[in-house]
C-alpha atoms as a PDB file:
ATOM      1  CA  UNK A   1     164.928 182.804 133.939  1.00  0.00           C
ATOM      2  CA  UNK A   2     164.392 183.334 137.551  1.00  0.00           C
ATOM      3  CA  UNK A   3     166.882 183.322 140.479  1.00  0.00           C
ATOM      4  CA  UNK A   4     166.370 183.056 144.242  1.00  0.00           C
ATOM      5  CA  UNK A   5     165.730 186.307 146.597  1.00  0.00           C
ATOM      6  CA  UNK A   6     169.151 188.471 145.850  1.00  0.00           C
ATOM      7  CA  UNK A   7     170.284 189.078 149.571  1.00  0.00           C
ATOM      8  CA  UNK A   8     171.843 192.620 150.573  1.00  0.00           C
ATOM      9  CA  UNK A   9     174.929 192.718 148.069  1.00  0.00           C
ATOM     10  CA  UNK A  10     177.954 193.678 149.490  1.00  0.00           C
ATOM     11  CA  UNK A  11     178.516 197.409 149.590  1.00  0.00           C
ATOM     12  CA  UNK A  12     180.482 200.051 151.870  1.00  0.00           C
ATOM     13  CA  UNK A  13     177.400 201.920 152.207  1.00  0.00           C
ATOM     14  CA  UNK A  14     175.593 198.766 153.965  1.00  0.00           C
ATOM     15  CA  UNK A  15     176.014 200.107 157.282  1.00  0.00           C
ATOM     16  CA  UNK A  16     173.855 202.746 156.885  1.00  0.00           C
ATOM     17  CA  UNK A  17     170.944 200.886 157.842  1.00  0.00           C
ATOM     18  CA  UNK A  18     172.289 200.443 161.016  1.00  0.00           C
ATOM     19  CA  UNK A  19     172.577 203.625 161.636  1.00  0.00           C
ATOM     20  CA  UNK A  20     168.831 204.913 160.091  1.00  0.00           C
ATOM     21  CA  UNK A  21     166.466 201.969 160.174  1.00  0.00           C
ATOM     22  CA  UNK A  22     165.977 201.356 164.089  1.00  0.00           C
ATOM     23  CA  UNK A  23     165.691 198.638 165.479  1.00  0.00           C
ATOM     24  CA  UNK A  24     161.551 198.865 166.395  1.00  0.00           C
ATOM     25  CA  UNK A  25     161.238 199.514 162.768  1.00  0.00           C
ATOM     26  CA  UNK A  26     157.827 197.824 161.515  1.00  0.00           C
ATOM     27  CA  UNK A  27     159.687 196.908 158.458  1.00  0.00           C
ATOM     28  CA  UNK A  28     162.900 195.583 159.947  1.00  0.00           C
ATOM     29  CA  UNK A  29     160.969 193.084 162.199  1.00  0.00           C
ATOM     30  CA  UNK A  30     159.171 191.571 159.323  1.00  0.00           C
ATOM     31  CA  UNK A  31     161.717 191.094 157.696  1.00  0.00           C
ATOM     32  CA  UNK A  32     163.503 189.454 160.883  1.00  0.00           C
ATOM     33  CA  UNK A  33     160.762 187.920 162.040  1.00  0.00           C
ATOM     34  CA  UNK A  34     159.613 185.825 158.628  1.00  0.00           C
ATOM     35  CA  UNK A  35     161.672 184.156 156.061  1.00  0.00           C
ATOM     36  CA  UNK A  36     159.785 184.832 152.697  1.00  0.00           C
ATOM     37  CA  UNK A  37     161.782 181.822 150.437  1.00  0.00           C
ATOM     38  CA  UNK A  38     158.478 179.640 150.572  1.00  0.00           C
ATOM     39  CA  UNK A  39     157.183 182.581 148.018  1.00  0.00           C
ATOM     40  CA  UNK A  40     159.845 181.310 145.395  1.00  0.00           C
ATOM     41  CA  UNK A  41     158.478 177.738 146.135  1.00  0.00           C
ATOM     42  CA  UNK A  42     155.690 179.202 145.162  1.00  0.00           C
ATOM     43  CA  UNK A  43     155.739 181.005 142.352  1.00  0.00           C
ATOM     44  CA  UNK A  44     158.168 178.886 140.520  1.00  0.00           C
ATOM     45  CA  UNK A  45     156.001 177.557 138.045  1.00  0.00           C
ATOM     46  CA  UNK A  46     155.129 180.350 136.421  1.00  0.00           C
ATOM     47  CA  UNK A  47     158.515 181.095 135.469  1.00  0.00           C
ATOM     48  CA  UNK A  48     160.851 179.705 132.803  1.00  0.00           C
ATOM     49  CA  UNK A  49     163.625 178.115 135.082  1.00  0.00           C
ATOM     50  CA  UNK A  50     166.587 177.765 132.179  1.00  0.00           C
ATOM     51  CA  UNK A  51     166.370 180.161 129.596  1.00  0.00           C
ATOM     52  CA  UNK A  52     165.317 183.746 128.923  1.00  0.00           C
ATOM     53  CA  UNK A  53     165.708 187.278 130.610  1.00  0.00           C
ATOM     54  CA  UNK A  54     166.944 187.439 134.202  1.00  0.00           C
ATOM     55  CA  UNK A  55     163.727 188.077 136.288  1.00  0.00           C
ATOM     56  CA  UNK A  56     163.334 190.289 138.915  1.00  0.00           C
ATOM     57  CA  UNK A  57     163.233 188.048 142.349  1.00  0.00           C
ATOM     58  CA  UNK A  58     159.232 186.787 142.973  1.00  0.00           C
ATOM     59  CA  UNK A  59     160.322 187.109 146.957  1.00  0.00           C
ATOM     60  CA  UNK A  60     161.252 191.050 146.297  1.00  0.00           C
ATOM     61  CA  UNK A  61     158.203 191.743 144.140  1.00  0.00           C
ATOM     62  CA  UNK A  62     155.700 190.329 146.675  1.00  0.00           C
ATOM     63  CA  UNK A  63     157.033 192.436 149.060  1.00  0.00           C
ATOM     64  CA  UNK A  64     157.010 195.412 146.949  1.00  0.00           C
ATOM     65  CA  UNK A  65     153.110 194.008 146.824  1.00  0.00           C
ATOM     66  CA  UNK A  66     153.346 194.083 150.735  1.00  0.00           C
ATOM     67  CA  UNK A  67     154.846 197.668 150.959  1.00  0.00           C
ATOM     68  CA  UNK A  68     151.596 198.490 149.023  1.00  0.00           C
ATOM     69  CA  UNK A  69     149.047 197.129 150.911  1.00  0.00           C
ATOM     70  CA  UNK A  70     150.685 198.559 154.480  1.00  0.00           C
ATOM     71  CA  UNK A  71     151.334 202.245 152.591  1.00  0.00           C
ATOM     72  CA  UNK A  72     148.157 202.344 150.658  1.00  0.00           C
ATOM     73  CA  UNK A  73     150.017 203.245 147.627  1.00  0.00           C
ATOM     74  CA  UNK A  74     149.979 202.836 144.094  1.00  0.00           C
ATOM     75  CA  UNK A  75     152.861 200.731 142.281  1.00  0.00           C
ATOM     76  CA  UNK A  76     154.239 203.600 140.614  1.00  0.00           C
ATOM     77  CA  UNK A  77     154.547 205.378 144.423  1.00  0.00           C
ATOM     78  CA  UNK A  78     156.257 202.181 145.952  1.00  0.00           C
ATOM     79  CA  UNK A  79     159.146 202.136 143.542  1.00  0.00           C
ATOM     80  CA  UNK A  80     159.709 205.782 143.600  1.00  0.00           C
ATOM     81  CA  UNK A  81     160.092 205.329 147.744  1.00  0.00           C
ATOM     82  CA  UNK A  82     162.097 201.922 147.762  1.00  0.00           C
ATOM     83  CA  UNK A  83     164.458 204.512 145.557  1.00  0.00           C
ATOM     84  CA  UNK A  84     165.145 206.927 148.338  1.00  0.00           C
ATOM     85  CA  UNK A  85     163.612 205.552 151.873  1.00  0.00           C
ATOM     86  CA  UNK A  86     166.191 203.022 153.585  1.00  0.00           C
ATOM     87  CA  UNK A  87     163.598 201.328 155.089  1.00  0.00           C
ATOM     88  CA  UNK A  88     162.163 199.969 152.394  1.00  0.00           C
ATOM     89  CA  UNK A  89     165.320 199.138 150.460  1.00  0.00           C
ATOM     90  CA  UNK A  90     166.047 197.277 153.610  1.00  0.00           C
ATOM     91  CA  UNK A  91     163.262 195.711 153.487  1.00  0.00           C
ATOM     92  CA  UNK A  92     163.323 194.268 150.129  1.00  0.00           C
ATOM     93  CA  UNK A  93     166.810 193.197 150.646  1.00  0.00           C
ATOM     94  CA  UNK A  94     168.518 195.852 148.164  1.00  0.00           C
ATOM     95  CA  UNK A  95     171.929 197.961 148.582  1.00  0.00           C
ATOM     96  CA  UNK A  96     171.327 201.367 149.429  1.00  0.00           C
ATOM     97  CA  UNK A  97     173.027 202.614 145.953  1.00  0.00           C
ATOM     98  CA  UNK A  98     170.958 199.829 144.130  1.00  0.00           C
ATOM     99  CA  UNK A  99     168.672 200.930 141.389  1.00  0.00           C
ATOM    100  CA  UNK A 100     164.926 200.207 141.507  1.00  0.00           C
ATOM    101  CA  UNK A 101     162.421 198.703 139.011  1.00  0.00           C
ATOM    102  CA  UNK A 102     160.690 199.956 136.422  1.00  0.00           C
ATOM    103  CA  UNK A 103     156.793 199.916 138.016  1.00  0.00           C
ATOM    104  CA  UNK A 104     155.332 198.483 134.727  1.00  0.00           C
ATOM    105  CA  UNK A 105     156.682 195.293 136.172  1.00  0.00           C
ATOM    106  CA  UNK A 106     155.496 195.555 139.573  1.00  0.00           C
ATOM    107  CA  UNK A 107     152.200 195.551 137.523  1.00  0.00           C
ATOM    108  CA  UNK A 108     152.506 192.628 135.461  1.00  0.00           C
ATOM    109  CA  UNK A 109     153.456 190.579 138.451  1.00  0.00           C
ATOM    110  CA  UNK A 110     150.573 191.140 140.447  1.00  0.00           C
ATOM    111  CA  UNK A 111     148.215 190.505 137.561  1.00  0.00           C
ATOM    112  CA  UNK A 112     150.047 187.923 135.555  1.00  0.00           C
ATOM    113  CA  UNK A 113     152.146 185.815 137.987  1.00  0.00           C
ATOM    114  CA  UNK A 114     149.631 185.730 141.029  1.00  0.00           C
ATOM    115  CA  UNK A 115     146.651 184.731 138.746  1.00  0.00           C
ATOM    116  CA  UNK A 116     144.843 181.995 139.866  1.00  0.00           C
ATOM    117  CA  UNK A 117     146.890 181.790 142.946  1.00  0.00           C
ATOM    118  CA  UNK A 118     145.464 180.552 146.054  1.00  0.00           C
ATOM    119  CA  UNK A 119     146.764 183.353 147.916  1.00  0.00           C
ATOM    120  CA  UNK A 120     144.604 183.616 150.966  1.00  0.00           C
ATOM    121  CA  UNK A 121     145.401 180.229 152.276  1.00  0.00           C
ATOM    122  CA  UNK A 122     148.747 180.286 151.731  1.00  0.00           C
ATOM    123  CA  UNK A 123     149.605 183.132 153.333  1.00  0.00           C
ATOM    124  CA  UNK A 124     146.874 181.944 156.595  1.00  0.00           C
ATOM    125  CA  UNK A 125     148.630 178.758 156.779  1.00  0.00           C
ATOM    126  CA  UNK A 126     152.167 180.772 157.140  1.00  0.00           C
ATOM    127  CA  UNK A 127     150.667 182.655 159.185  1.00  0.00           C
ATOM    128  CA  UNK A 128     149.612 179.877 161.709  1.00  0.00           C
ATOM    129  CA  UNK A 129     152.468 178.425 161.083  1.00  0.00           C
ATOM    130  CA  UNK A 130     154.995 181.456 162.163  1.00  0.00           C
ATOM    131  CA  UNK A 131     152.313 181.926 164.995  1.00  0.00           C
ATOM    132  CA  UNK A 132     153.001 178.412 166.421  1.00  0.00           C
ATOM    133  CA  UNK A 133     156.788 178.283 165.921  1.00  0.00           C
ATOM    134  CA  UNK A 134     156.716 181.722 168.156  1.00  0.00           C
ATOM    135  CA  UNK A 135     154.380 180.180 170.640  1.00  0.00           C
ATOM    136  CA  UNK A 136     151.781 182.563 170.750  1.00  0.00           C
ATOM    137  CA  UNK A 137     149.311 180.192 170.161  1.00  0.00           C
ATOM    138  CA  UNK A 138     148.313 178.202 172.859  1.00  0.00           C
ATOM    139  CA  UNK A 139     144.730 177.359 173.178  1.00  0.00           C
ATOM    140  CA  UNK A 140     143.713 173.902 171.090  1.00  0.00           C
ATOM    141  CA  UNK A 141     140.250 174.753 170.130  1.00  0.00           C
ATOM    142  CA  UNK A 142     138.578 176.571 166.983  1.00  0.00           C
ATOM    143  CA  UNK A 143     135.770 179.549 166.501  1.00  0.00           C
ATOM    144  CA  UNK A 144     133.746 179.294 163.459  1.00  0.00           C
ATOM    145  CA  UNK A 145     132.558 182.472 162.048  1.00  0.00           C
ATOM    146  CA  UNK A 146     131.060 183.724 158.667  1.00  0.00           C
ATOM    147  CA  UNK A 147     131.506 187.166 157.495  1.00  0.00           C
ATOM    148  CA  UNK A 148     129.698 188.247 154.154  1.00  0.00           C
ATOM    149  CA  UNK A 149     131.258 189.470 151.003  1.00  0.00           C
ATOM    150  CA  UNK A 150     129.684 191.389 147.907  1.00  0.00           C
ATOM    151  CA  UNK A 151     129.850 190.282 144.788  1.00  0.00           C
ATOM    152  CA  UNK A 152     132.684 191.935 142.344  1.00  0.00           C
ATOM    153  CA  UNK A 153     129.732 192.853 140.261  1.00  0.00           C
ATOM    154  CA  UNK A 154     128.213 194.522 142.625  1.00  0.00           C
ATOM    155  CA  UNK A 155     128.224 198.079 142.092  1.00  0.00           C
ATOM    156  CA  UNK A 156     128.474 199.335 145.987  1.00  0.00           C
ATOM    157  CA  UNK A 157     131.922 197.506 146.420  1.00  0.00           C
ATOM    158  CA  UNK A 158     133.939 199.545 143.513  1.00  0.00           C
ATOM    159  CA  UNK A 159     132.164 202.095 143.580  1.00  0.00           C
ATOM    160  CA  UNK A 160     132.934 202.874 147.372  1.00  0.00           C
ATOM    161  CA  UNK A 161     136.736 202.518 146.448  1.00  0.00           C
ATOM    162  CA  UNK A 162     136.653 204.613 143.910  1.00  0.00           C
ATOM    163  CA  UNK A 163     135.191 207.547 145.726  1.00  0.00           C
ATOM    164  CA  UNK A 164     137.595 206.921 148.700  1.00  0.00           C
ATOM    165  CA  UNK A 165     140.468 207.520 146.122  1.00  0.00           C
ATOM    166  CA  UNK A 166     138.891 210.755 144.515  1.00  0.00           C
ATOM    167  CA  UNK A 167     138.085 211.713 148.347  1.00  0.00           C
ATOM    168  CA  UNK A 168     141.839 211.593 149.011  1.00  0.00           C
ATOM    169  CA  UNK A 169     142.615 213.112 145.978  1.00  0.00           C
ATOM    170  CA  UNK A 170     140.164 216.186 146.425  1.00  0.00           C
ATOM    171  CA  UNK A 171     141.326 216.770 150.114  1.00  0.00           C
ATOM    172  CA  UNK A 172     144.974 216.447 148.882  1.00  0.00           C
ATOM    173  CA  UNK A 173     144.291 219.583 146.380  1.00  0.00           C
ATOM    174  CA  UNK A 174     142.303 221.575 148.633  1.00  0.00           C
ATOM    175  CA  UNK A 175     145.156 221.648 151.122  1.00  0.00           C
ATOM    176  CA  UNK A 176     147.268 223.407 148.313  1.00  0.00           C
ATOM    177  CA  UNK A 177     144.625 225.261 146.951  1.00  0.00           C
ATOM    178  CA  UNK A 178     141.496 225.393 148.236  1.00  0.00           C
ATOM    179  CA  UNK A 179     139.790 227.611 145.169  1.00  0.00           C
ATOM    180  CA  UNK A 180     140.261 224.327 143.203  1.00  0.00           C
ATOM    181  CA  UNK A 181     136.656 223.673 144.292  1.00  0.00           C
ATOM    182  CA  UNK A 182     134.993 225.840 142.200  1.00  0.00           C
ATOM    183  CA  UNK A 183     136.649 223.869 139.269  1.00  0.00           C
ATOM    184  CA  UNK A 184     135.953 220.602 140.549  1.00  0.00           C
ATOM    185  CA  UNK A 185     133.833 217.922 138.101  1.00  0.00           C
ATOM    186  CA  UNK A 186     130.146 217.364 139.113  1.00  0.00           C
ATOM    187  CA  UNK A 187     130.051 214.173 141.222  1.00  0.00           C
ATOM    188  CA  UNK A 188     128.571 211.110 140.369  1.00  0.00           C
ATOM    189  CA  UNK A 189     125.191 210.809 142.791  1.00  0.00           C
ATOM    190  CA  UNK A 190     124.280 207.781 141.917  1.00  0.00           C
ATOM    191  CA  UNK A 191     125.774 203.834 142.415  1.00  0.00           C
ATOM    192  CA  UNK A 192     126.324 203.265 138.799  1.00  0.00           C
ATOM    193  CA  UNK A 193     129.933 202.057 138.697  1.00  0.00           C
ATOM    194  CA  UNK A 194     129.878 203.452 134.913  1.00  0.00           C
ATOM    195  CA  UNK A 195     129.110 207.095 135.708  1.00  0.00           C
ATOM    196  CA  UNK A 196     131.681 206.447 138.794  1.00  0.00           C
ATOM    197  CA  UNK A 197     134.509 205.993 136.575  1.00  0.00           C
ATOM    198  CA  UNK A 198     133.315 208.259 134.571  1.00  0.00           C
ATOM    199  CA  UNK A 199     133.657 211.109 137.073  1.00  0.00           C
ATOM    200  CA  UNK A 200     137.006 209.784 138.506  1.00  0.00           C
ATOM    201  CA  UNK A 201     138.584 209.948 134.836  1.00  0.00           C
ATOM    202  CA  UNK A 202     137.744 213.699 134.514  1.00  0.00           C
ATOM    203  CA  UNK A 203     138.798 214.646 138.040  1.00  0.00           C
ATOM    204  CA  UNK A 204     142.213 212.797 137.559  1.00  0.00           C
ATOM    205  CA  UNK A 205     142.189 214.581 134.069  1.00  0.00           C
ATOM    206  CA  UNK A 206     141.365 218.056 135.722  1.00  0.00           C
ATOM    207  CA  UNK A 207     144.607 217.932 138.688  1.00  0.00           C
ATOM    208  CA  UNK A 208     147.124 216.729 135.766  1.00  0.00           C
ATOM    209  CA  UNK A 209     146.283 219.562 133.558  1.00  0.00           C
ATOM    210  CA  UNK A 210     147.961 221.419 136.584  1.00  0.00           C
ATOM    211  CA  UNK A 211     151.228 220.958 135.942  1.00  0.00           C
ATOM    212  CA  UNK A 212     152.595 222.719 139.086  1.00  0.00           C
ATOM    213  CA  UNK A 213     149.780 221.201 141.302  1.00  0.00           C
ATOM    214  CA  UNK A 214     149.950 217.440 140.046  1.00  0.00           C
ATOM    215  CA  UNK A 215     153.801 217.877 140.823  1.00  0.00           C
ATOM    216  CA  UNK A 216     153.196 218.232 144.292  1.00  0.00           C
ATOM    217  CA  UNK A 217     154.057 215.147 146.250  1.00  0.00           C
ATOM    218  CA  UNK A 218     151.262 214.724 148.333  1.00  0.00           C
ATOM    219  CA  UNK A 219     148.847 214.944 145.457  1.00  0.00           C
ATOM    220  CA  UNK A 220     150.538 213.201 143.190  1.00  0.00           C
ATOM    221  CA  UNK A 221     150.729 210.190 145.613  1.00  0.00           C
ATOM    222  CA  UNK A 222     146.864 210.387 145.662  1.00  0.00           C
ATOM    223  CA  UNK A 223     146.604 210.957 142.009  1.00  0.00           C
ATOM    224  CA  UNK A 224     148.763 208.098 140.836  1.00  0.00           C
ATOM    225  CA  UNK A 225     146.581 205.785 143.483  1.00  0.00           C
ATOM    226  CA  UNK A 226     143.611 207.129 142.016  1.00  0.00           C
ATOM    227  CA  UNK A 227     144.369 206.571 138.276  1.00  0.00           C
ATOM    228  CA  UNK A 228     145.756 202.938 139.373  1.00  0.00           C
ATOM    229  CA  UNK A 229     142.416 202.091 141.039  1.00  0.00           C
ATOM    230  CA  UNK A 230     140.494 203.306 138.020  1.00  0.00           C
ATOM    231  CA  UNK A 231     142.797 200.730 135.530  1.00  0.00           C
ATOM    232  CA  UNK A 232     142.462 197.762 138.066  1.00  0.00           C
ATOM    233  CA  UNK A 233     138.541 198.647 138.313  1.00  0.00           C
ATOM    234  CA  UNK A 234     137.808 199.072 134.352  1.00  0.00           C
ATOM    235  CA  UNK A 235     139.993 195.664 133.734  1.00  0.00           C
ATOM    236  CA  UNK A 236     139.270 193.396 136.742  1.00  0.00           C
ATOM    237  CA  UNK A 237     134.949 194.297 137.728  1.00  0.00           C
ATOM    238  CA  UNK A 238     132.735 192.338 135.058  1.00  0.00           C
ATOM    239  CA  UNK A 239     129.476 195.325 134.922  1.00  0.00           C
ATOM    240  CA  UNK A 240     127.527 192.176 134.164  1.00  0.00           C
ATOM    241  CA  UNK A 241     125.920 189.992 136.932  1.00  0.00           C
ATOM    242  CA  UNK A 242     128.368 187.721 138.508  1.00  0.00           C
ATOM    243  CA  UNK A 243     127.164 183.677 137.743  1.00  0.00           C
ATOM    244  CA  UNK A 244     129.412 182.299 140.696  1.00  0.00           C
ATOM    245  CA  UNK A 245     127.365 184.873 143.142  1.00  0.00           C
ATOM    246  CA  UNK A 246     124.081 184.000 145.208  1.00  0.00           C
ATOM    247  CA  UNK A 247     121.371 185.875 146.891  1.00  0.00           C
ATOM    248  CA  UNK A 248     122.153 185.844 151.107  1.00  0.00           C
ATOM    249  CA  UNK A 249     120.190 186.960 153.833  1.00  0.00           C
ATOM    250  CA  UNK A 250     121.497 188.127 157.103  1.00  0.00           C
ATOM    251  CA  UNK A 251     118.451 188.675 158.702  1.00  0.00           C
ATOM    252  CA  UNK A 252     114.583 187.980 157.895  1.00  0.00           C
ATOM    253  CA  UNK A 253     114.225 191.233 156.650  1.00  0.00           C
ATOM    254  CA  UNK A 254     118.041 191.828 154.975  1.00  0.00           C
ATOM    255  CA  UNK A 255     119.633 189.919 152.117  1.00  0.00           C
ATOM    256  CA  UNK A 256     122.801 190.978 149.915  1.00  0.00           C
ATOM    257  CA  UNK A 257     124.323 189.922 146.400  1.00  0.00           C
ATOM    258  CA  UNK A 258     127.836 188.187 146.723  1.00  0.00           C
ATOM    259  CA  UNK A 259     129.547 185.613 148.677  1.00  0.00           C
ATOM    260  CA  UNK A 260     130.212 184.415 152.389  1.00  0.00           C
ATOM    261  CA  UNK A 261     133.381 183.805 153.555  1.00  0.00           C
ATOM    262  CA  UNK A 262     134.004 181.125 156.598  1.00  0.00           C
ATOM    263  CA  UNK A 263     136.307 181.717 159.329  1.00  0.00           C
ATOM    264  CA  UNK A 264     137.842 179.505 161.285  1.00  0.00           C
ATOM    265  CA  UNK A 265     140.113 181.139 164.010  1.00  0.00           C
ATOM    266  CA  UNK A 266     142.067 180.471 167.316  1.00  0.00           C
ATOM    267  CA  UNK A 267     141.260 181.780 170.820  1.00  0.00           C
ATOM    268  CA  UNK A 268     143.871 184.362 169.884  1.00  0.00           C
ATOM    269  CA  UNK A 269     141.961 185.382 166.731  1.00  0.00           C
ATOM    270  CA  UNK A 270     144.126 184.313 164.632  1.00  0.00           C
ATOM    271  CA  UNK A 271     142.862 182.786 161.571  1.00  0.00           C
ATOM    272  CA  UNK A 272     143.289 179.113 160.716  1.00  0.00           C
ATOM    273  CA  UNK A 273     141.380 178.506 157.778  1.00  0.00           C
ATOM    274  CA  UNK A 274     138.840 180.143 155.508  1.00  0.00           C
ATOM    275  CA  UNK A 275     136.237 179.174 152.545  1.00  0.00           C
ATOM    276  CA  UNK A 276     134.389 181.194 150.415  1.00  0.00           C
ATOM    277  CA  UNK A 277     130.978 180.001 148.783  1.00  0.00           C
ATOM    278  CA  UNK A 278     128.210 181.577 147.667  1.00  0.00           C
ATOM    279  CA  UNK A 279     125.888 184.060 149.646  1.00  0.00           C
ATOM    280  CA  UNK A 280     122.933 181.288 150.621  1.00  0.00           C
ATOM    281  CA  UNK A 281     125.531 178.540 151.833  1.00  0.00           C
ATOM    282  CA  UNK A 282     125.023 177.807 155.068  1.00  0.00           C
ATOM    283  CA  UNK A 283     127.703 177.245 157.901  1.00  0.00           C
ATOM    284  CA  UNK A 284     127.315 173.862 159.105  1.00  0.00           C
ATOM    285  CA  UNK A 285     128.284 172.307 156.069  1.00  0.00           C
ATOM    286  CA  UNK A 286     131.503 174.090 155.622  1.00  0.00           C
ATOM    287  CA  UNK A 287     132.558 173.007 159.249  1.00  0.00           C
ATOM    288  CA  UNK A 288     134.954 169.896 158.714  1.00  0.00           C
ATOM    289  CA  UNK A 289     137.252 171.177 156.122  1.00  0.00           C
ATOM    290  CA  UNK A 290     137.622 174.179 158.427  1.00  0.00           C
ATOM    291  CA  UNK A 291     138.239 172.173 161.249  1.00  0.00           C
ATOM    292  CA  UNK A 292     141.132 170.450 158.931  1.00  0.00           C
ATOM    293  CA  UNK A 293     143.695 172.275 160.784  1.00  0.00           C
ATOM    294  CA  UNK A 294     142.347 170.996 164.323  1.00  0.00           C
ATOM    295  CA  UNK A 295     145.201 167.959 164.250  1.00  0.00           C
ATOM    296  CA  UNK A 296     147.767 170.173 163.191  1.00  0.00           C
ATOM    297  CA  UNK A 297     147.286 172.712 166.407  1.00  0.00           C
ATOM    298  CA  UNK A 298     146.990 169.866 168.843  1.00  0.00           C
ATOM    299  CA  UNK A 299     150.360 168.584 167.437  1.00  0.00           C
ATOM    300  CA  UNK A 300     149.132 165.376 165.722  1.00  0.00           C
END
């Protein structure tokens, strides 16, 4: 059964982030600046409306989802700081006593309830939206742009994550204890997403055999990111080649394996509209639905 976003309940400890979120706080203007109800509206099929267990509030778990993306953290990380930093329980609307959730559903929401969600153009259009309503912008014509985008398939793209993880990770030990490198797993040389999961299992394996080290906050932050990455890469990239993706070429000489993603954006830069087709679409084509919003800026 779902509810709307619970607001702030009232509590005698409520005033305290008065006193210890300020006022420039990134998270406190966010939350002043944008009301996040159109997220229920959103979501609101995929729960049961009647019966059932009280659900946790779609409006707080996406920005639990936000909190991650802005931190860089994993979901186990961004519950365990909405427990004790104020400016995150102010920012997903909770008392400062109130208790947190359990991260396994943090997890389930983001894959279960946002699959097959249109996600990037809902969020541009309240974007352009909230960007009009504030009047910053003011110019009435579009830029059209491309940018390209590998293939999930591809090796490169995971594989690159992953090693930024185990990157963090490694520097995070070597801060505490920098003979750790003599005990460190071989690396994975090549771009064999296989072998790079591989190596990333036995280096997470290796830190949380350290008991004392893996306690540390500021490795287990990194560790806990690393072993989420790892789960999200062995579930969501297929190893096999991706049917929906299409050889592109940038330049005579250059091509790539994946997608292209069209851009249509304001004098301000601020994205309008975007649509993602294979790599060997060309742009011209693509030009009237991302011109769709054109109307709406000149206030038609």
């Amino acid at each position: 059964m779902l509810l709307q976003q619970q607001k702030i309940q009232f509590s005698e400890f409520s005033r305290l982030y008065d006193l210890i979120v300020p006022k420039d706080n990134l998270l406190r203007k966010i939350n002043e600046l944008i009301d996040f109800s159109f997220i229920y509206n959103e979501l609101l099929e995929k729960y049961c409306r009647d019966n059932g267990r009280l659900a946790e509030s779609p409006v707080r778990m996406f920005k639990y989802l936000l909190l991650k993306t802005i931190f860089t953290i994993s979901d186990v990380d961004v519950v365990e700081r909405s427990r004790y930093d104020m400016s995150f329980k102010y920012f997903l609307e909770m008392s400062p006593e109130q208790d947190v959730i359990n991260p396994s559903s943090l997890t389930k929401f983001r894959k279960l309830r946002l699959k097959d969600m249109d996600l990037l153009n809902l969020l541009i259009g309240k974007t352009v939206s909230l960007a009009l309503e504030k009047g910053i912008i003011k110019s009435r014509s579009i830029i059209v742009d491309a940018t390209h985008s590998l293939s999930r398939s591809n090796p490169y793209s995971p594989v690159e994550v992953l090693r930024q993880r185990s990157k963090l990770l490694r520097r995070a030990v070597y801060s505490m204890d920098d003979d750790f490198k003599t005990r460190m797993p071989e690396k994975n040389e090549s771009n064999d997403i296989l072998k790079e999961i591989e190596y990333c299992s036995k280096l997470q394996k290796l830190i949380e055999s350290d008991e004392a080290l893996s306690e540390i906050p500021a490795v287990k932050e990194k560790l806990n990111l690393l072993r989420e990455t790892v789960e999200d890469t062995r579930e969501n990239y297929a190893i096999s080649k991706d049917m929906d993706a299409r050889v592109g070429h940038k330049t005579a000489d250059s091509s790539f394996f994946g997608y292209k993603t069209h851009l249509a954006m304001t004098e301000e830069r601020i994205i309008t509209a975007a649509v993602v087709t294979s790599a060997e679409k060309g742009d011209g084509p693509e030009l009237p639905k991302l011109l769709s919003l054109r109307s709406f800026l000149n206030g038609n």
